[in-house]
Protein backbone atom coordinates (compact mmCIF):
# COMPACT_ATOMS: atom_id res chain seq x y z
CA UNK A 1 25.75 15.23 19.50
CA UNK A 2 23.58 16.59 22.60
CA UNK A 3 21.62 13.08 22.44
CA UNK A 4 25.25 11.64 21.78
CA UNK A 5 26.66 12.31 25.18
CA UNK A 6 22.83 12.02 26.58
CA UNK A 7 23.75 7.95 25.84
CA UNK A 8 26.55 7.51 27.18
CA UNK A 9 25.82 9.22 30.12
CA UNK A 10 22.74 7.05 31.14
CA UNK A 11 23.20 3.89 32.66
CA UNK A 12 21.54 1.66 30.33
CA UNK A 13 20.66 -2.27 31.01
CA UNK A 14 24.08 -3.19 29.38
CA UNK A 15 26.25 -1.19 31.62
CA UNK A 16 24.00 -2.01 35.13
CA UNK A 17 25.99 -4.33 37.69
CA UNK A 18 25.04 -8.42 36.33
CA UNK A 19 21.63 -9.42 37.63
CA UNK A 20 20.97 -12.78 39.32
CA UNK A 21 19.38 -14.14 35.89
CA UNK A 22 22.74 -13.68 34.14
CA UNK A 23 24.18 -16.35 36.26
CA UNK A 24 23.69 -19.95 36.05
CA UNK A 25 20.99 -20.66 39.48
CA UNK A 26 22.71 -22.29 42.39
CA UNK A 27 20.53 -24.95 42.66
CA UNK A 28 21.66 -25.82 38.92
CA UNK A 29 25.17 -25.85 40.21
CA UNK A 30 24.69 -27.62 43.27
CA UNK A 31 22.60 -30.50 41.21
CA UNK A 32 25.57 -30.55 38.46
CA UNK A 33 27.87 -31.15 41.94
CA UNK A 34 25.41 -34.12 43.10
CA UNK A 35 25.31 -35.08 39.54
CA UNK A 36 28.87 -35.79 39.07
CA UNK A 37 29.25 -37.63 42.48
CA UNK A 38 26.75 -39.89 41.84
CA UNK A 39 28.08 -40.93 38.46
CA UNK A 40 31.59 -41.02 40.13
CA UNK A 41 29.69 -43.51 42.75
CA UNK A 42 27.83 -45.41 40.23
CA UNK A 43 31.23 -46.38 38.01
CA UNK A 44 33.21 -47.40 41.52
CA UNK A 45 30.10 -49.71 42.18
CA UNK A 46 30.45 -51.11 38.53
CA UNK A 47 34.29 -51.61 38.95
CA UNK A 48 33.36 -53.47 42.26
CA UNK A 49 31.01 -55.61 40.88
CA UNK A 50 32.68 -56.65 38.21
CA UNK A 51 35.88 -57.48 40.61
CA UNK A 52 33.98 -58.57 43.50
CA UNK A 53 30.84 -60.13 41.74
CA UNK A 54 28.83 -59.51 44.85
CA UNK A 55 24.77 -59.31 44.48
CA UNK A 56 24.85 -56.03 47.10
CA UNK A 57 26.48 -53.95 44.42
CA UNK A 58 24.16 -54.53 41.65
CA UNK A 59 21.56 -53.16 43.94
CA UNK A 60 23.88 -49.95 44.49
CA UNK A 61 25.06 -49.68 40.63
CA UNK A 62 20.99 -49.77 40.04
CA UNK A 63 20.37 -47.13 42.54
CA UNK A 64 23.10 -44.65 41.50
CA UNK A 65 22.58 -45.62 37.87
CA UNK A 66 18.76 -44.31 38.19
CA UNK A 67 19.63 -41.42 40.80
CA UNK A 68 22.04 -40.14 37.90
CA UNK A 69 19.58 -40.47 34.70
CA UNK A 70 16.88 -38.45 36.96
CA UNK A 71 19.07 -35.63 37.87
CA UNK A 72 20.88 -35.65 34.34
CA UNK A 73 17.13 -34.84 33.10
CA UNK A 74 16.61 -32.30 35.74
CA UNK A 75 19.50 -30.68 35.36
CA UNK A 76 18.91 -30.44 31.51
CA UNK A 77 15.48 -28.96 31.85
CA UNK A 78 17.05 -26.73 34.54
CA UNK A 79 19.64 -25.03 31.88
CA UNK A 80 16.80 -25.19 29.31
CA UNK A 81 14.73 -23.27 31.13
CA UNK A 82 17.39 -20.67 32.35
CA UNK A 83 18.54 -20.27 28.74
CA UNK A 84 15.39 -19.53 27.78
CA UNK A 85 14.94 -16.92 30.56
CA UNK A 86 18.10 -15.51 29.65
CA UNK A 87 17.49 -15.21 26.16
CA UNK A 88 14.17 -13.05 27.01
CA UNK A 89 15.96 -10.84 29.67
CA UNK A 90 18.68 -10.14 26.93
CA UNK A 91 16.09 -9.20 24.30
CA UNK A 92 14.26 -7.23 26.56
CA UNK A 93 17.73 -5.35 27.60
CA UNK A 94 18.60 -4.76 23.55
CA UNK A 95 14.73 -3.73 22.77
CA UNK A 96 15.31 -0.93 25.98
CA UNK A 97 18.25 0.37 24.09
CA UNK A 98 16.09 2.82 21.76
CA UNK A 99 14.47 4.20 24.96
CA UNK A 100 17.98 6.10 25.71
CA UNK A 101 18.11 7.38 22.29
CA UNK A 102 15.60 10.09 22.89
CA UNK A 103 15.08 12.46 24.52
CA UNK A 104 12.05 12.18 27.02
CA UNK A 105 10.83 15.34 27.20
CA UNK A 106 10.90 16.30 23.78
CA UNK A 107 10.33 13.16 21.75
CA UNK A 108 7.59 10.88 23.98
CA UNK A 109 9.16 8.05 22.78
CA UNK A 110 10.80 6.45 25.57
CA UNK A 111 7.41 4.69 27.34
CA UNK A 112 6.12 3.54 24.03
CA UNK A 113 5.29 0.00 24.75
CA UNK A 114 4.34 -1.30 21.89
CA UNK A 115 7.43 0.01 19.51
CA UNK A 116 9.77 -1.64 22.44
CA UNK A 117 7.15 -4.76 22.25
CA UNK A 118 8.22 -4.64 17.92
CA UNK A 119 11.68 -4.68 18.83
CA UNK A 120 11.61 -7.29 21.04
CA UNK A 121 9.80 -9.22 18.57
CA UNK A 122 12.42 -8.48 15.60
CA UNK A 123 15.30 -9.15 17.70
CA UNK A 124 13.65 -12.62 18.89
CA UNK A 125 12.75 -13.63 15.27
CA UNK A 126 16.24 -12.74 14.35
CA UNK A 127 17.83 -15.00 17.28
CA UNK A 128 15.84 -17.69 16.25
CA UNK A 129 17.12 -17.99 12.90
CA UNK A 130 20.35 -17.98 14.26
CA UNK A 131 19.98 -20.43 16.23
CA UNK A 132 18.73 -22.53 13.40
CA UNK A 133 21.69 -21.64 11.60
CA UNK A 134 24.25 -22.52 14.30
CA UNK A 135 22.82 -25.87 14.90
CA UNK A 136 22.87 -26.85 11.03
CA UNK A 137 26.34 -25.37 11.32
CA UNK A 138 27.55 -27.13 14.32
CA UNK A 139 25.78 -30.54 13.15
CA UNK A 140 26.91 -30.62 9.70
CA UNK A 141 30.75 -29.54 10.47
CA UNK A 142 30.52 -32.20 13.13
CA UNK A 143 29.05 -35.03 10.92
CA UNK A 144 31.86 -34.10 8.24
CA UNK A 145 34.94 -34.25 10.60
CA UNK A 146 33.70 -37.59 11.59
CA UNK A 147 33.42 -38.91 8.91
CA UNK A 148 36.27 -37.98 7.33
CA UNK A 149 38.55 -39.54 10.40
CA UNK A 150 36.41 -42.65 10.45
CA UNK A 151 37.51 -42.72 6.80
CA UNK A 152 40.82 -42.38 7.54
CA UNK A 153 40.81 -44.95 10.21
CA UNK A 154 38.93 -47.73 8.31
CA UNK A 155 41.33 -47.42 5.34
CA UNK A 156 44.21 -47.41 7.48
CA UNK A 157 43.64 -50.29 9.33
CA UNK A 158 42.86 -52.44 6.23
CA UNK A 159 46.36 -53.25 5.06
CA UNK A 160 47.06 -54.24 8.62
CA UNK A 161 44.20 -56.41 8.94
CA UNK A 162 45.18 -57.77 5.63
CA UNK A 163 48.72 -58.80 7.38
CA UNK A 164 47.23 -60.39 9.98
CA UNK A 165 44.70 -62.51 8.33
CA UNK A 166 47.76 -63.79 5.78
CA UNK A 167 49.45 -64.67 9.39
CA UNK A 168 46.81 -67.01 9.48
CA UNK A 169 46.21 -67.08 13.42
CA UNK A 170 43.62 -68.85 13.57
CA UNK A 171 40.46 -66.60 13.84
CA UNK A 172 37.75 -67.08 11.88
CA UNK A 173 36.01 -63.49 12.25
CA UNK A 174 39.27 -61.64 11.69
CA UNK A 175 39.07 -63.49 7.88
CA UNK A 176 36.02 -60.84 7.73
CA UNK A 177 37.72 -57.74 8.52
CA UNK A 178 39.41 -57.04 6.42
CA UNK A 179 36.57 -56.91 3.50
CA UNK A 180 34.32 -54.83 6.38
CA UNK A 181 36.52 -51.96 7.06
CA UNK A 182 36.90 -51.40 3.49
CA UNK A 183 33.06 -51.41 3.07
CA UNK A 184 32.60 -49.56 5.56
CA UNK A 185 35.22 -46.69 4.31
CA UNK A 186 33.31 -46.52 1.60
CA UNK A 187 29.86 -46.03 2.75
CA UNK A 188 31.02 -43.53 4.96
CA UNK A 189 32.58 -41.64 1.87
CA UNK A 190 29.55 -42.33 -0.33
CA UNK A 191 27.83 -40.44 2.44
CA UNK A 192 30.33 -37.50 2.55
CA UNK A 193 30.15 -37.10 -1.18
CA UNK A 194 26.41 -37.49 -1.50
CA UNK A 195 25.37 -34.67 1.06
CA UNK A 196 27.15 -31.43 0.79
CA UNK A 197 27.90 -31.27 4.70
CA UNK A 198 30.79 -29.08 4.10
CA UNK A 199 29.62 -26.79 2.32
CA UNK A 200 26.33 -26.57 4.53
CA UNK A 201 28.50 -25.97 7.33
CA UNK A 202 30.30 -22.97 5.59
CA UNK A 203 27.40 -21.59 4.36
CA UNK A 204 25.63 -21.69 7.21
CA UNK A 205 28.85 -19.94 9.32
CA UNK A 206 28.69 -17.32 6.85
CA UNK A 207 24.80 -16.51 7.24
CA UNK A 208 25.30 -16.49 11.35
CA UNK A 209 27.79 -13.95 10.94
CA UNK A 210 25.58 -11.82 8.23
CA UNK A 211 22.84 -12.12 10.23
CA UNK A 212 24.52 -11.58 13.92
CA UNK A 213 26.32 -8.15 11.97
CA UNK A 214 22.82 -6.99 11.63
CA UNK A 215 21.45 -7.53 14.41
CA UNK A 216 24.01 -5.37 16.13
CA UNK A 217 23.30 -2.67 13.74
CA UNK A 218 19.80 -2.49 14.81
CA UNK A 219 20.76 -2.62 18.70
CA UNK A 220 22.91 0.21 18.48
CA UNK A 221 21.28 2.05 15.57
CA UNK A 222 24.68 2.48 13.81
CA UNK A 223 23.66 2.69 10.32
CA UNK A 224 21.51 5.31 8.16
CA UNK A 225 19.03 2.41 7.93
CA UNK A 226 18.89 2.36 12.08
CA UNK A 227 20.08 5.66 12.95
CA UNK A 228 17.64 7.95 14.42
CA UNK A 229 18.75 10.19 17.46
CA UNK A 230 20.58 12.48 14.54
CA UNK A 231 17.52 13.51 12.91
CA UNK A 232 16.39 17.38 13.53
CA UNK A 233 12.46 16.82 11.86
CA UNK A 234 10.73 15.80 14.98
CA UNK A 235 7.96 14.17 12.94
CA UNK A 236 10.50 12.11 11.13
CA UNK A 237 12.66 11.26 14.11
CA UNK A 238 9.45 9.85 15.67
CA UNK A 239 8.82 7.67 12.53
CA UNK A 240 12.22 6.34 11.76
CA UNK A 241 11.71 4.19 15.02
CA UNK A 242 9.17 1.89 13.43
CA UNK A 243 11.27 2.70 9.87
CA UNK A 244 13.97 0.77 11.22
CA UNK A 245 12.06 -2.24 12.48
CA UNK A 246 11.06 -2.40 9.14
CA UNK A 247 14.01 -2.41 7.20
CA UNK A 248 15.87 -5.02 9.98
CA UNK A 249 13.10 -7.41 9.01
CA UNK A 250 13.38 -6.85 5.19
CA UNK A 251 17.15 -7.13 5.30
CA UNK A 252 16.88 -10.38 7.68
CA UNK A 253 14.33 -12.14 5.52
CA UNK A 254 16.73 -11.12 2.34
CA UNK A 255 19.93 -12.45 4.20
CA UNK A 256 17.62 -15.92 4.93
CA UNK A 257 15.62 -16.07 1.23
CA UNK A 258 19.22 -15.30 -0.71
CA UNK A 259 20.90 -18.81 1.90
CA UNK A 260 17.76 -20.75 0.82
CA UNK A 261 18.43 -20.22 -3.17
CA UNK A 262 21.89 -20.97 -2.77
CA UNK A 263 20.89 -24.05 -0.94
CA UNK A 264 19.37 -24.79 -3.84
CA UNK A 265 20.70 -24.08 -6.39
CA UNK A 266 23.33 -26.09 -4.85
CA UNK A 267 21.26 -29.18 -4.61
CA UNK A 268 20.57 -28.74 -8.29
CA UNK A 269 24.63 -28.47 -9.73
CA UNK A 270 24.86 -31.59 -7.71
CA UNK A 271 22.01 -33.65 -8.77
CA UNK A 272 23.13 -32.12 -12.70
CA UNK A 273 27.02 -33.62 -12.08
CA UNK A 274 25.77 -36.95 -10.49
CA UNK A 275 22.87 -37.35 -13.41
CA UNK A 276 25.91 -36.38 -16.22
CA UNK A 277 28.42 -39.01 -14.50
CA UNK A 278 25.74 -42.18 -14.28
CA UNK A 279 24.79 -41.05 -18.00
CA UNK A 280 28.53 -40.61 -19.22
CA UNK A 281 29.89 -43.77 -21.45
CA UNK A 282 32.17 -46.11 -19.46
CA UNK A 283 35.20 -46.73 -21.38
């Protein structure tokens, strides 16, 4: 309890006043501003062009069109870059955490570079696969919603496409339409069916939040697996430290491993229904 109130009496990283690198830069702003007025600029000098048609403007639409792309790309490396600082400054302020779990004086723990260099690397390898995760979450909930209105769209407009071409008005590509939409409608569904993007999506949700649950476990040492600062054995307290590392990283890989065979094992009841529906007798 001693160490308890010890922790919540010390100003740790997480409680300090924001630092500078936990706000976008201002130059990054200030380049987003410029950004924004230049593509404002370059669309009026499009608009102009088109309803003036003078040969100035295309000079001006070039300009501003390549002013734009170059500050679009260095405003993207900008925020790439201060992500990734920001990512390092917040595992380096979650790795600190374990240092105001002890006690200085009694358990020599708290300038031990290389277990806070362990944690930093857990906690990093643990981000990362989250990260992977979110992205195949993000880009496979993304590719199903679209598909699924673009399926709804195509087959919608097909009967009225069909009305129009029996109007017979007189256009020869709208006697094509309607046969395209409905081909297209059903590639797009042929698609949906074939790849399991929905089920990716909620599988990976569900591994983020497994694996994001643990992670905050290990930050704040909250479980028997973690917890350390309410062990009396001094020789034990001083191993459970490096204990703990090692039991985040088993429990990680087994959250990741157990996501993989149920990817697969997936796959495989698919590829099983599709082989017994191309094999069953057609009636």
């Amino acid at each position: 309890m001693a160490n308890l109130e010890a922790i919540s009496s010390v100003e740790t990283p997480a409680n300090q006043a924001m630092s500078p690198d936990d706000k976008l830069p201002g130059i990054y702003l200030f380049l987003k501003i410029v950004e924004y007025l230049i593509l404002a600029a370059s669309i009026g000098t499009v608009i102009l062009l088109f309803a003036l048609g003078e040969d100035r403007l295309r000079i001006y639409a070039a300009v501003f069109t390549s002013l734009f792309i170059f500050l679009f790309l260095t405003n993207s490396q900008l925020r790439q870059n201060y992500q990734k600082s920001a990512v390092e400054s917040k595992l380096a302020q979650h790795s600190e955490l374990y240092n105001y779990m002890y006690t200085p004086e009694t358990d020599g723990l708290s300038s031990n570079a290389s277990l806070q260099f362990s944690r930093k690397k857990a906690l990093k390898y643990s981000m990362e696969l989250i990260e992977d995760y979110k992205k195949t979450r993000d880009n496979s909930r993304n590719i199903y919603y679209v598909s699924q209105i673009a399926t709804i769209i195509l087959s919608g407009v097909t009967p009225i496409l069909v009305l129009l071409e029996r109007l017979d008005t007189g256009s020869g590509w709208l006697k094509w339409l309607p046969v395209l939409f409905p081909a297209l409608a059903s590639i797009v569904t042929s698609i949906v069916t074939s790849f399991p993007f929905q089920e990716t999506w909620i599988a990976a949700n569900k591994t983020v939040e497994l694996l994001e649950a643990e992670q905050e476990k290990f930050i704040l040492g909250i479980t028997p697996a973690y917890r350390c600062y309410d062990i009396n054995d001094p020789t034990q307290r001083q191993q459970m430290p490096k204990k703990a590392i090692e039991n985040f990283i088993s429990l990680v890989n087994n959250i990741h491993l157990k996501q993989l065979q149920q990817g697969g094992s997936e796959q495989l009841e698919t590829e099983k229904k599709e082989e017994n529906k191309s094999a069953s007798p057609v009636a």
